[in-house]
PDB file of N, CA and C in Angstrom:
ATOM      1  N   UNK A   1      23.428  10.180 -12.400  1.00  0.00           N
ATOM      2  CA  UNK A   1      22.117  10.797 -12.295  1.00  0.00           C
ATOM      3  C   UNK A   1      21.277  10.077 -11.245  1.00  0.00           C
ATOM      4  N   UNK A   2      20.329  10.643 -10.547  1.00  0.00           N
ATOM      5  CA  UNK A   2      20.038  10.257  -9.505  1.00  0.00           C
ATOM      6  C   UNK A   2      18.223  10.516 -10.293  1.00  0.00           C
ATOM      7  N   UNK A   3      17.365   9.239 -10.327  1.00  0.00           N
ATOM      8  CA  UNK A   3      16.545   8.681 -10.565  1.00  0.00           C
ATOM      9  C   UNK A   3      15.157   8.142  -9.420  1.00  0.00           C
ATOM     10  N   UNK A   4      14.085   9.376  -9.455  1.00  0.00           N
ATOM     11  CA  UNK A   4      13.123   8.145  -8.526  1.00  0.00           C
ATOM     12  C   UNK A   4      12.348   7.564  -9.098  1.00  0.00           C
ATOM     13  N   UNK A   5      12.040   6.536  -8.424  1.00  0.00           N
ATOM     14  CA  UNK A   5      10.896   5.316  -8.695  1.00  0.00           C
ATOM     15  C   UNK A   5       9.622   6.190  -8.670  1.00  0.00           C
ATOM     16  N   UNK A   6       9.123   6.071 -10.236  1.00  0.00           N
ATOM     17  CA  UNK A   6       7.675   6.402 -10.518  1.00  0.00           C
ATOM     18  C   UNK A   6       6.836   4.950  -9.560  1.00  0.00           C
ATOM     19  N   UNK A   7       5.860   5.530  -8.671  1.00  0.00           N
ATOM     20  CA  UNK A   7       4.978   4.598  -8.478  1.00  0.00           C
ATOM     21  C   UNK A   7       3.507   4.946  -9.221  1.00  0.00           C
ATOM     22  N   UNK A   8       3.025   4.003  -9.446  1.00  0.00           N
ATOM     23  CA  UNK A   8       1.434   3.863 -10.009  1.00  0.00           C
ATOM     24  C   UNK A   8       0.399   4.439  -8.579  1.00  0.00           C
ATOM     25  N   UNK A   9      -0.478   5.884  -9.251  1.00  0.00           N
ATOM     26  CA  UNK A   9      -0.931   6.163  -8.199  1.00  0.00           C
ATOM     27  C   UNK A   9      -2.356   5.193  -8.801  1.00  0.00           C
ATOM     28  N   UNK A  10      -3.418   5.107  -7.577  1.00  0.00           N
ATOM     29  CA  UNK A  10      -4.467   4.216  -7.784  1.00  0.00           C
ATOM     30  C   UNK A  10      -5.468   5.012  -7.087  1.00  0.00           C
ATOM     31  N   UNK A  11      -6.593   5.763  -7.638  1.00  0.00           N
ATOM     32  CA  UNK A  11      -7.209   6.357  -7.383  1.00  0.00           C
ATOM     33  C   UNK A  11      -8.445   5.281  -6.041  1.00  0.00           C
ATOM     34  N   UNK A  12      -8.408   6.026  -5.094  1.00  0.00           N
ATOM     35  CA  UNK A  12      -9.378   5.237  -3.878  1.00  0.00           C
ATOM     36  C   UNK A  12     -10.363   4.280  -4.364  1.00  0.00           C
ATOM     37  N   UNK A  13     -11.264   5.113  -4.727  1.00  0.00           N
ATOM     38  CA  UNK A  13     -12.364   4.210  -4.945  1.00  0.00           C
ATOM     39  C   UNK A  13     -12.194   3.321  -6.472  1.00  0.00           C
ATOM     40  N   UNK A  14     -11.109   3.273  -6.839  1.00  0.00           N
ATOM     41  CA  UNK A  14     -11.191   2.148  -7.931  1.00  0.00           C
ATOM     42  C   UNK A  14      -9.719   0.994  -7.198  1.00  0.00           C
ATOM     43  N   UNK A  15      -9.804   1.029  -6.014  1.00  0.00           N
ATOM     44  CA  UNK A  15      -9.047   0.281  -5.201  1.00  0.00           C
ATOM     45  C   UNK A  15      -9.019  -1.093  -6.045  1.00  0.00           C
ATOM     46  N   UNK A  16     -10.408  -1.516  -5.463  1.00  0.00           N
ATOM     47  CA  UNK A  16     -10.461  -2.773  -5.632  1.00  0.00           C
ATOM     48  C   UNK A  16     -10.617  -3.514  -7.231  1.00  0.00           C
ATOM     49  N   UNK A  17     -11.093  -2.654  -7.505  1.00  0.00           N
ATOM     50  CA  UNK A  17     -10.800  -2.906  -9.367  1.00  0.00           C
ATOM     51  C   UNK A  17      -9.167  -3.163  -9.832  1.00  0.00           C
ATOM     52  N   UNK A  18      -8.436  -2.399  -9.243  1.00  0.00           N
ATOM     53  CA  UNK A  18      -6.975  -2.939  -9.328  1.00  0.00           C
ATOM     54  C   UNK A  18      -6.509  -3.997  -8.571  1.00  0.00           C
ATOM     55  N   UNK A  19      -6.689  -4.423  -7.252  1.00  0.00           N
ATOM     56  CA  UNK A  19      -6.764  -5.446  -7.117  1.00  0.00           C
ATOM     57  C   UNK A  19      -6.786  -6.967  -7.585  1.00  0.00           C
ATOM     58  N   UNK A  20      -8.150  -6.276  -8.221  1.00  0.00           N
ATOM     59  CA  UNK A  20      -8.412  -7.855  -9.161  1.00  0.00           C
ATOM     60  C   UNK A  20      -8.339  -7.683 -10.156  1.00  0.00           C
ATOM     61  N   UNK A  21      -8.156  -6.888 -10.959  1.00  0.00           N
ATOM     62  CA  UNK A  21      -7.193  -7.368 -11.810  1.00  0.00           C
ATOM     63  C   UNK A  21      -5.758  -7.373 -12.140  1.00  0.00           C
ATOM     64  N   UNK A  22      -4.894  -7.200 -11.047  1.00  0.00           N
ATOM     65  CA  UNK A  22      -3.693  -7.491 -11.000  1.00  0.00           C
ATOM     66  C   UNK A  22      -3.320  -8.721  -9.717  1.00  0.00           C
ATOM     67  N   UNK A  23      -5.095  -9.463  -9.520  1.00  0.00           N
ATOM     68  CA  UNK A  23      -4.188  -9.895  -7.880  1.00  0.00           C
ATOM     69  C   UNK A  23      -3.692  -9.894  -7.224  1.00  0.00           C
ATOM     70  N   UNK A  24      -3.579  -9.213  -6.851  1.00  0.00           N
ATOM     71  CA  UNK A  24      -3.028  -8.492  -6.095  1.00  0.00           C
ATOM     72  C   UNK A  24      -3.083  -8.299  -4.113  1.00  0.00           C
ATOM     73  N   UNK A  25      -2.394  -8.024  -3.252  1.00  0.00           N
ATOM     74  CA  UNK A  25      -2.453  -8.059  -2.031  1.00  0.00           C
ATOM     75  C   UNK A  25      -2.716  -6.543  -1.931  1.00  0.00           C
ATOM     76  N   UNK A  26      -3.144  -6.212  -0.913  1.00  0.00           N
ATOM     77  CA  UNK A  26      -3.219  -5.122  -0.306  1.00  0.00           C
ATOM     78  C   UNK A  26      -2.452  -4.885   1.100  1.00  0.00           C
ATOM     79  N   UNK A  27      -1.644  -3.737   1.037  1.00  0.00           N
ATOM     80  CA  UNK A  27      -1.016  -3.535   2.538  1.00  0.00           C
ATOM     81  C   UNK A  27      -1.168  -2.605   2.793  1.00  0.00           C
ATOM     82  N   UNK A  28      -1.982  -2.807   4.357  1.00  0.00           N
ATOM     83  CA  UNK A  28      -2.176  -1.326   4.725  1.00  0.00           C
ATOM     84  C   UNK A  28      -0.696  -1.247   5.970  1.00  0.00           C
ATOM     85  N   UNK A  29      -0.286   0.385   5.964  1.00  0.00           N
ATOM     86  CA  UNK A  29       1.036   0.081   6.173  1.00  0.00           C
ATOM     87  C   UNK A  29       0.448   1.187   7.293  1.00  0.00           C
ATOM     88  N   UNK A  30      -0.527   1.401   7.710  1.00  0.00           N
ATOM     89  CA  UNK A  30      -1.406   2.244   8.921  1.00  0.00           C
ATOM     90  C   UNK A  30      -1.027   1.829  10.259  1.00  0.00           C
ATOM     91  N   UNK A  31      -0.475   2.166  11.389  1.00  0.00           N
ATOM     92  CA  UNK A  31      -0.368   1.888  12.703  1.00  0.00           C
ATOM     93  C   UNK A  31      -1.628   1.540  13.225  1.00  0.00           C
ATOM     94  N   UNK A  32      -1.218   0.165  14.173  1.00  0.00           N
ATOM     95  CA  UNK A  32      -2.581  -0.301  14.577  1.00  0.00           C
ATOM     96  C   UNK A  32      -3.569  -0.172  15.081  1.00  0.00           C
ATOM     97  N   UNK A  33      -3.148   1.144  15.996  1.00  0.00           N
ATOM     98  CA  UNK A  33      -4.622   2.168  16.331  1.00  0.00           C
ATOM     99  C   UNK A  33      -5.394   2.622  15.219  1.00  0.00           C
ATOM    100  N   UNK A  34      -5.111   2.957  13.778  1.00  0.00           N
ATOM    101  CA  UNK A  34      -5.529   3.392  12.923  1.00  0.00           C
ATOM    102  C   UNK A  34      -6.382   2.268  12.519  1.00  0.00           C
ATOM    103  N   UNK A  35      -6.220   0.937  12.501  1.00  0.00           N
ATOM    104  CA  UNK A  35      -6.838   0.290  11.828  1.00  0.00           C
ATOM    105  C   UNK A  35      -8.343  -0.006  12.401  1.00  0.00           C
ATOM    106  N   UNK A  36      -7.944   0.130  13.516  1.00  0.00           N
ATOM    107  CA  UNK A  36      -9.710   0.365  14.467  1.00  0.00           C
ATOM    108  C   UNK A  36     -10.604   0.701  13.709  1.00  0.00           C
ATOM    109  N   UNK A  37     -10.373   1.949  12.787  1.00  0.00           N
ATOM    110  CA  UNK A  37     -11.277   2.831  12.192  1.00  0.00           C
ATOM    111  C   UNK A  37     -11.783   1.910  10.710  1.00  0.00           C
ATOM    112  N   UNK A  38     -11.449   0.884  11.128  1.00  0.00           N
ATOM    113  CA  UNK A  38     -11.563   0.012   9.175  1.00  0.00           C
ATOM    114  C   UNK A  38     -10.411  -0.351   8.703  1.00  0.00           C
ATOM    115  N   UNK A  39     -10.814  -1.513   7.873  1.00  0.00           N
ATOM    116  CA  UNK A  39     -10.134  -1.918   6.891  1.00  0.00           C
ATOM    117  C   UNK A  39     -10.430  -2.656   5.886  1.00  0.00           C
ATOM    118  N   UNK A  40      -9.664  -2.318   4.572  1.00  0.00           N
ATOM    119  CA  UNK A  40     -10.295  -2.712   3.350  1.00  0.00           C
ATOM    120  C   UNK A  40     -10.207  -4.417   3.298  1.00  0.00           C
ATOM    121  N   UNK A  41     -11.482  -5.306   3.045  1.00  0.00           N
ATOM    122  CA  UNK A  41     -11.662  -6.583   2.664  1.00  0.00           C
ATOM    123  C   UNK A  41      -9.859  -7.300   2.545  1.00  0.00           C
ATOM    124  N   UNK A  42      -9.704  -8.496   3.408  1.00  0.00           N
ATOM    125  CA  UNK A  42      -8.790  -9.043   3.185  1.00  0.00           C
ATOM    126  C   UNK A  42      -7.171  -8.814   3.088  1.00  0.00           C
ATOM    127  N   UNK A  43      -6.503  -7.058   3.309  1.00  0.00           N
ATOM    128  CA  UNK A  43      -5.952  -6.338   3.571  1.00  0.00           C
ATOM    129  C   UNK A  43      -4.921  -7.161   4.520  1.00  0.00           C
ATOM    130  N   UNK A  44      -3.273  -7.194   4.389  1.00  0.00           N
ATOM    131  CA  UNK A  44      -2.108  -7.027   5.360  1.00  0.00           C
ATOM    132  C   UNK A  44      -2.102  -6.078   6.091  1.00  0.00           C
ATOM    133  N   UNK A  45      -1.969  -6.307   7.406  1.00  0.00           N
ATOM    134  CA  UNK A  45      -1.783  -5.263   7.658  1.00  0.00           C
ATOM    135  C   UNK A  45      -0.057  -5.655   8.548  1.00  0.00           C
ATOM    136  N   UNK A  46       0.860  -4.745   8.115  1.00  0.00           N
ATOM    137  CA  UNK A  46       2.009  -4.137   8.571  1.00  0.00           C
ATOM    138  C   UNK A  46       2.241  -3.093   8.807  1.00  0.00           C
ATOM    139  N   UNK A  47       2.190  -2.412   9.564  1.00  0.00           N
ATOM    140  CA  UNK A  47       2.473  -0.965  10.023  1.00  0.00           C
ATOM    141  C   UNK A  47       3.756  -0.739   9.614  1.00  0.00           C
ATOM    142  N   UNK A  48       3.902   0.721   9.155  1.00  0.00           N
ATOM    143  CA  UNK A  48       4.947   1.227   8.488  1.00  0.00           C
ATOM    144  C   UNK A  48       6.115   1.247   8.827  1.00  0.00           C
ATOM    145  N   UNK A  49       6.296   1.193  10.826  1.00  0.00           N
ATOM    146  CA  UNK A  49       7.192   0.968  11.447  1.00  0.00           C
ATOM    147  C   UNK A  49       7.554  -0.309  11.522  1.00  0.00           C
ATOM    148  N   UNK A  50       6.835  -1.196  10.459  1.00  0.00           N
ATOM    149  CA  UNK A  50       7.986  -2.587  10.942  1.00  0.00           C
ATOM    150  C   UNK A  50       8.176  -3.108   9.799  1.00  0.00           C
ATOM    151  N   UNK A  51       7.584  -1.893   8.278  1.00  0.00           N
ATOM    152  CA  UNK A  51       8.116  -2.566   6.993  1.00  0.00           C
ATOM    153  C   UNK A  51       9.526  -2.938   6.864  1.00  0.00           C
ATOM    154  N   UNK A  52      10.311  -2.542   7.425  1.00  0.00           N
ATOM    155  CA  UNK A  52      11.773  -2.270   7.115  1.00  0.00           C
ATOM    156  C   UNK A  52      11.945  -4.029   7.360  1.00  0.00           C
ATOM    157  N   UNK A  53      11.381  -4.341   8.638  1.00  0.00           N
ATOM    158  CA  UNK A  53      12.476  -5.549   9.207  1.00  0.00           C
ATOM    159  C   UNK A  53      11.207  -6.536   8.962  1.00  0.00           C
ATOM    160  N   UNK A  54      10.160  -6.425   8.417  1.00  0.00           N
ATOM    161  CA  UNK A  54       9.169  -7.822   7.784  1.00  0.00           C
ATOM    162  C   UNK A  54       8.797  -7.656   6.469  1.00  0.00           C
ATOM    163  N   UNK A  55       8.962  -6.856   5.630  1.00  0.00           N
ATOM    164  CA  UNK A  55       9.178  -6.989   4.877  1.00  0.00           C
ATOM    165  C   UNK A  55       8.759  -8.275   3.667  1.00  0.00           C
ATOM    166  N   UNK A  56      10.279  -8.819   4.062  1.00  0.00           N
ATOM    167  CA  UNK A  56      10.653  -9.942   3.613  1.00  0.00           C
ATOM    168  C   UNK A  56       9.187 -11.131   3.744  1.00  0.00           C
ATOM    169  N   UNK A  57       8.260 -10.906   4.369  1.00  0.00           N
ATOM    170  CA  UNK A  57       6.824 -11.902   4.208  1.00  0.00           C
ATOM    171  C   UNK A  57       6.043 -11.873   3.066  1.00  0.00           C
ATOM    172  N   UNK A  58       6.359 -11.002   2.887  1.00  0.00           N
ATOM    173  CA  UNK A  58       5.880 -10.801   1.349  1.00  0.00           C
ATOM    174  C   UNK A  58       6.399 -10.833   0.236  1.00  0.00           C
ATOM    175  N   UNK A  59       5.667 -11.725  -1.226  1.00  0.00           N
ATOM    176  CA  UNK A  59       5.950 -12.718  -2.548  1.00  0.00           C
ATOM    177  C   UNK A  59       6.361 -11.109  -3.195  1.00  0.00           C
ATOM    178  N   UNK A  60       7.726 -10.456  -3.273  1.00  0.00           N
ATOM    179  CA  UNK A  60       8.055  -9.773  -4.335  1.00  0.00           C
ATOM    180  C   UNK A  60       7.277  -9.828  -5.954  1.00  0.00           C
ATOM    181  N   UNK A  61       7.101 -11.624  -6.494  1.00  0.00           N
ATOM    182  CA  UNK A  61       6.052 -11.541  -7.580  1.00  0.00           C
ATOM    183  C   UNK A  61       5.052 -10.948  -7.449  1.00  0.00           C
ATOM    184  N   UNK A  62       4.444 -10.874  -6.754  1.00  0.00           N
ATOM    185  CA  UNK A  62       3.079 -10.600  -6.245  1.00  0.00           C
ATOM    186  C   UNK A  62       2.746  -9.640  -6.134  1.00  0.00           C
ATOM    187  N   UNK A  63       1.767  -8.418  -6.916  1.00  0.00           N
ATOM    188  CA  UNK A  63       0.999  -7.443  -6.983  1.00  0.00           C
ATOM    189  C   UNK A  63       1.100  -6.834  -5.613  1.00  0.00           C
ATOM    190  N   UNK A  64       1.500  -5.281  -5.389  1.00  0.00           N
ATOM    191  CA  UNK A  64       0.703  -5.073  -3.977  1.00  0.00           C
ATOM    192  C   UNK A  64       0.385  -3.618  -3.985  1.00  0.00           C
ATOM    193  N   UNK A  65      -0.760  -3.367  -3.561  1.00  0.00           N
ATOM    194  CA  UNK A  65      -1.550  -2.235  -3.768  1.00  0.00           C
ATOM    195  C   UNK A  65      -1.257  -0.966  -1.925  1.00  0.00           C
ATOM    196  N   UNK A  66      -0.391  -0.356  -1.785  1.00  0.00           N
ATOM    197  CA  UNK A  66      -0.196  -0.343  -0.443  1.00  0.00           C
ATOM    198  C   UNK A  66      -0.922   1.039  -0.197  1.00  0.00           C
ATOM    199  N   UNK A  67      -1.478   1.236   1.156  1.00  0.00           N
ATOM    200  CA  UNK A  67      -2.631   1.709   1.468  1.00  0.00           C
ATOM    201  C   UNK A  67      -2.573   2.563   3.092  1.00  0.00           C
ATOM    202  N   UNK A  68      -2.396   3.975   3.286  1.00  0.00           N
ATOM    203  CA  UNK A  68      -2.341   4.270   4.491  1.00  0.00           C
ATOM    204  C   UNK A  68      -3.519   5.081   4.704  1.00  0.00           C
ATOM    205  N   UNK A  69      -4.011   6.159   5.360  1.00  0.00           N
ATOM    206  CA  UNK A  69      -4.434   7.297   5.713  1.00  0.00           C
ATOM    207  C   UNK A  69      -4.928   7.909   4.489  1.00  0.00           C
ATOM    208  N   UNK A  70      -3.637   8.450   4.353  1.00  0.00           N
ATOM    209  CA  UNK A  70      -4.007   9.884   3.457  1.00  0.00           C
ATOM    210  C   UNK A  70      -3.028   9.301   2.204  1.00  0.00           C
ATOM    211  N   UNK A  71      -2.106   8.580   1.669  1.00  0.00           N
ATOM    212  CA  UNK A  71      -1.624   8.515   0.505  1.00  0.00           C
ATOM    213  C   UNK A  71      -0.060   8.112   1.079  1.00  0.00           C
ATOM    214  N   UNK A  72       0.875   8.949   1.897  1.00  0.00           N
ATOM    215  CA  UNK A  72       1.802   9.711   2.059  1.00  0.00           C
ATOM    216  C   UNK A  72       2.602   8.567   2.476  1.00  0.00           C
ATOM    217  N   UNK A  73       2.552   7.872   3.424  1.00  0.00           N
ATOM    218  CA  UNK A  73       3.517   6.603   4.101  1.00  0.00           C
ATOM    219  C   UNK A  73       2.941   5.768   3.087  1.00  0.00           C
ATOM    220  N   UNK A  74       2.171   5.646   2.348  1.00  0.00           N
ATOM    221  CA  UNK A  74       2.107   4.308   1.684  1.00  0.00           C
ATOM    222  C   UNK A  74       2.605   4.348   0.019  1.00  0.00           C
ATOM    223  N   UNK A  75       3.322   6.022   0.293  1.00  0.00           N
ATOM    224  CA  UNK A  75       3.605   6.122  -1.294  1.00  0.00           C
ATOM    225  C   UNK A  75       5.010   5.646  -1.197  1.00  0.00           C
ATOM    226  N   UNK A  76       5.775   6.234   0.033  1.00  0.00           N
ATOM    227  CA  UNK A  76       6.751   6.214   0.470  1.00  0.00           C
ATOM    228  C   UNK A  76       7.162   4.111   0.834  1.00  0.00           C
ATOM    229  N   UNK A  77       6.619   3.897   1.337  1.00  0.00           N
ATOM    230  CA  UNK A  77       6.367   2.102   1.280  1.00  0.00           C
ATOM    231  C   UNK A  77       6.396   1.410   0.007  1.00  0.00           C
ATOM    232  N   UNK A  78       5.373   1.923  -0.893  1.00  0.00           N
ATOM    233  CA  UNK A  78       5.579   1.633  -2.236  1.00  0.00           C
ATOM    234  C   UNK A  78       6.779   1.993  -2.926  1.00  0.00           C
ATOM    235  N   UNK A  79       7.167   3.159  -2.760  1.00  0.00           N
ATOM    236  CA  UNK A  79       9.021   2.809  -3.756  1.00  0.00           C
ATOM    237  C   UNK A  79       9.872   1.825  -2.812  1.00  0.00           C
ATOM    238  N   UNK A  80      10.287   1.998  -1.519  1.00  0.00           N
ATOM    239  CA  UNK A  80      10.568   1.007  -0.594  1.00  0.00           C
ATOM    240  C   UNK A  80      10.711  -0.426  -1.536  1.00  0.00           C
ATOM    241  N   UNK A  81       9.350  -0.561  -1.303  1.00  0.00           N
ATOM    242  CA  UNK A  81       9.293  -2.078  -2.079  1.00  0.00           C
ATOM    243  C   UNK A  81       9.514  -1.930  -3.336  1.00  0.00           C
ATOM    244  N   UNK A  82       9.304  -1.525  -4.317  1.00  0.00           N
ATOM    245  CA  UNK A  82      10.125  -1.333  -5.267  1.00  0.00           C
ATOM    246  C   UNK A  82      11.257  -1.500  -5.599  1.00  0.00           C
ATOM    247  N   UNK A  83      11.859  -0.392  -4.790  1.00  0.00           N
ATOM    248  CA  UNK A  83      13.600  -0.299  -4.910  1.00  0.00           C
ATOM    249  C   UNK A  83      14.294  -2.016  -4.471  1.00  0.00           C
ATOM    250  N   UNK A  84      13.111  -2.839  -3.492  1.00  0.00           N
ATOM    251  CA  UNK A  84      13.533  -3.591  -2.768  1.00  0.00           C
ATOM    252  C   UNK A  84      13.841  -4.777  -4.139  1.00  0.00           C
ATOM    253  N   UNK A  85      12.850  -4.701  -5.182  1.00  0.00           N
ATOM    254  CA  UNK A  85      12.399  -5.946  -6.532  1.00  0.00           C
ATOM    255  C   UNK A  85      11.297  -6.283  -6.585  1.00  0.00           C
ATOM    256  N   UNK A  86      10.055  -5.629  -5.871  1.00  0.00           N
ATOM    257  CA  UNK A  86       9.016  -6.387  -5.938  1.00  0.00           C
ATOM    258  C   UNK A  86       8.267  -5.639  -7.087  1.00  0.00           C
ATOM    259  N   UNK A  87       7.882  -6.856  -8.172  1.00  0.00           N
ATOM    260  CA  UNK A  87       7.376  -6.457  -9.553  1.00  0.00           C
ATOM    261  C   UNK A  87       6.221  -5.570 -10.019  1.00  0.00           C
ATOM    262  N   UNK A  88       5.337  -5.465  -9.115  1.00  0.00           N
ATOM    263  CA  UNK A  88       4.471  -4.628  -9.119  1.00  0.00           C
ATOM    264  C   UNK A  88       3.944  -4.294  -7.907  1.00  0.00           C
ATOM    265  N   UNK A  89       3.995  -2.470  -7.692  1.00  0.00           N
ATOM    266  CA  UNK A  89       3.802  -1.955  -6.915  1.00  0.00           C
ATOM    267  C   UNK A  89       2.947  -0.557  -7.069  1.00  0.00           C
ATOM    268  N   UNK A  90       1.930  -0.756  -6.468  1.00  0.00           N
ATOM    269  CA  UNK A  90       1.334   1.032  -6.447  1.00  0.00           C
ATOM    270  C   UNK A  90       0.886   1.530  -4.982  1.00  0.00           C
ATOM    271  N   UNK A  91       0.085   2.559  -5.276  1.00  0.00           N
ATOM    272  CA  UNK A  91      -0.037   3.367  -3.953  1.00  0.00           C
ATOM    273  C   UNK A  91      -1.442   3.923  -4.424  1.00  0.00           C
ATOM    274  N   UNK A  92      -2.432   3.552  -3.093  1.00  0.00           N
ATOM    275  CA  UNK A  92      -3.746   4.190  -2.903  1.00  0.00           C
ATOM    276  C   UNK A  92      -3.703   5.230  -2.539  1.00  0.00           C
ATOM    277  N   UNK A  93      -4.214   6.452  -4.082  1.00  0.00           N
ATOM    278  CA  UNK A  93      -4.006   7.724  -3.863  1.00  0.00           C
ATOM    279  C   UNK A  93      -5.049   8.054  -2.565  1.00  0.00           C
ATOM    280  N   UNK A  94      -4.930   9.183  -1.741  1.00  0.00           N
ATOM    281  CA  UNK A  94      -6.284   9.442  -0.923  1.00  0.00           C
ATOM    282  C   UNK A  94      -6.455   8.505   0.340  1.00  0.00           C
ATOM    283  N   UNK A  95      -5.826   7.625   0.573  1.00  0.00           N
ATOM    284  CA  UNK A  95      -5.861   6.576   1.250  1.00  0.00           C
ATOM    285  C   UNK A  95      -7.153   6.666   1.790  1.00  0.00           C
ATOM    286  N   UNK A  96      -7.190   5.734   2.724  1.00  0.00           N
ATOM    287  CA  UNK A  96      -8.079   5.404   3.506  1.00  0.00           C
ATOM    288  C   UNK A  96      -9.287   7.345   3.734  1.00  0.00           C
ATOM    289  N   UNK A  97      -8.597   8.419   4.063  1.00  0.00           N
ATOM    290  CA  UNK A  97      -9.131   9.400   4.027  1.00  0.00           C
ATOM    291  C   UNK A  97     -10.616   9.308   2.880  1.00  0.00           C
ATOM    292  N   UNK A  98     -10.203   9.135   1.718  1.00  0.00           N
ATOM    293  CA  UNK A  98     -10.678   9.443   0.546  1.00  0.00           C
ATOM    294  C   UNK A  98     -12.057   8.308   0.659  1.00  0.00           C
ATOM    295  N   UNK A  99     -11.646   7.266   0.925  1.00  0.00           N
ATOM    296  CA  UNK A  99     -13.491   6.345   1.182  1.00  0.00           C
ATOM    297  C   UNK A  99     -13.582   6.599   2.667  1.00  0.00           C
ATOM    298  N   UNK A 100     -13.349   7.576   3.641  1.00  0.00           N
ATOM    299  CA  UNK A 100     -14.612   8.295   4.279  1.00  0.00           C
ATOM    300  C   UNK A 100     -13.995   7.252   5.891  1.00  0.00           C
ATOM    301  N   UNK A 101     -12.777   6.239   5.408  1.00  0.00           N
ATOM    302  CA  UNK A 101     -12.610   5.635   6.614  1.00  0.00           C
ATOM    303  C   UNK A 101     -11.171   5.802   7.529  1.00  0.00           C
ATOM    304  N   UNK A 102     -11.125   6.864   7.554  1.00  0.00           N
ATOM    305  CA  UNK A 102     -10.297   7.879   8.546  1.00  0.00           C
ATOM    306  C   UNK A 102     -10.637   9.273   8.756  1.00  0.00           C
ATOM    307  N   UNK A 103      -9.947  10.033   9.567  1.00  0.00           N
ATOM    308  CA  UNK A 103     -10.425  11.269   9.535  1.00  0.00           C
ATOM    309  C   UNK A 103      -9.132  11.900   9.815  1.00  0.00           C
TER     310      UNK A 103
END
């Protein structure tokens, strides 16, 4: 049987409430022209094109809340890491769209 990884969606604006209380990191997995437009307090940023091969910089223990645009590459990033072992993982529903800092 062929099984996908439920990820935890995290509604935008209660971003940072999950955060802290899971301590969590934040990765925005947004290409770096995108990030021009903002970014959330204290935020990784790795662009989606180089999760594959860095990855590995990041504490698998370690909470991570991952964060693009609109939802879509960072939901997709989030099972990624998942599938990869990292213990807790969700995805900022709405991404960046949803608090008003993309278009």
């Amino acid at each position: 049987m062929f099984t996908k990884t439920k990820i935890e969606q995290v509604p935008a604006r209660q971003w940072k409430a999950w955060k802290d209380e899971h301590d969590a990191v934040v990765l925005d997995v947004r290409e770096p022209a995108e990030w021009a437009n903002g970014l959330l307090p204290d935020a990784v940023t790795m662009a989606m094109s180089r999760v594959a091969t860095e990855w590995q910089q990041l504490d698998p223990t370690t909470p991570v809340l991952v964060v693009c645009r609109s939802g879509n590459r960072s939901n997709s990033v989030a099972r990624a890491l998942a599938k990869a072992g990292f213990s807790k993982v969700a995805n900022m529903s709405g991404g960046m769209v949803a608090l008003g800092l993309a278009r």
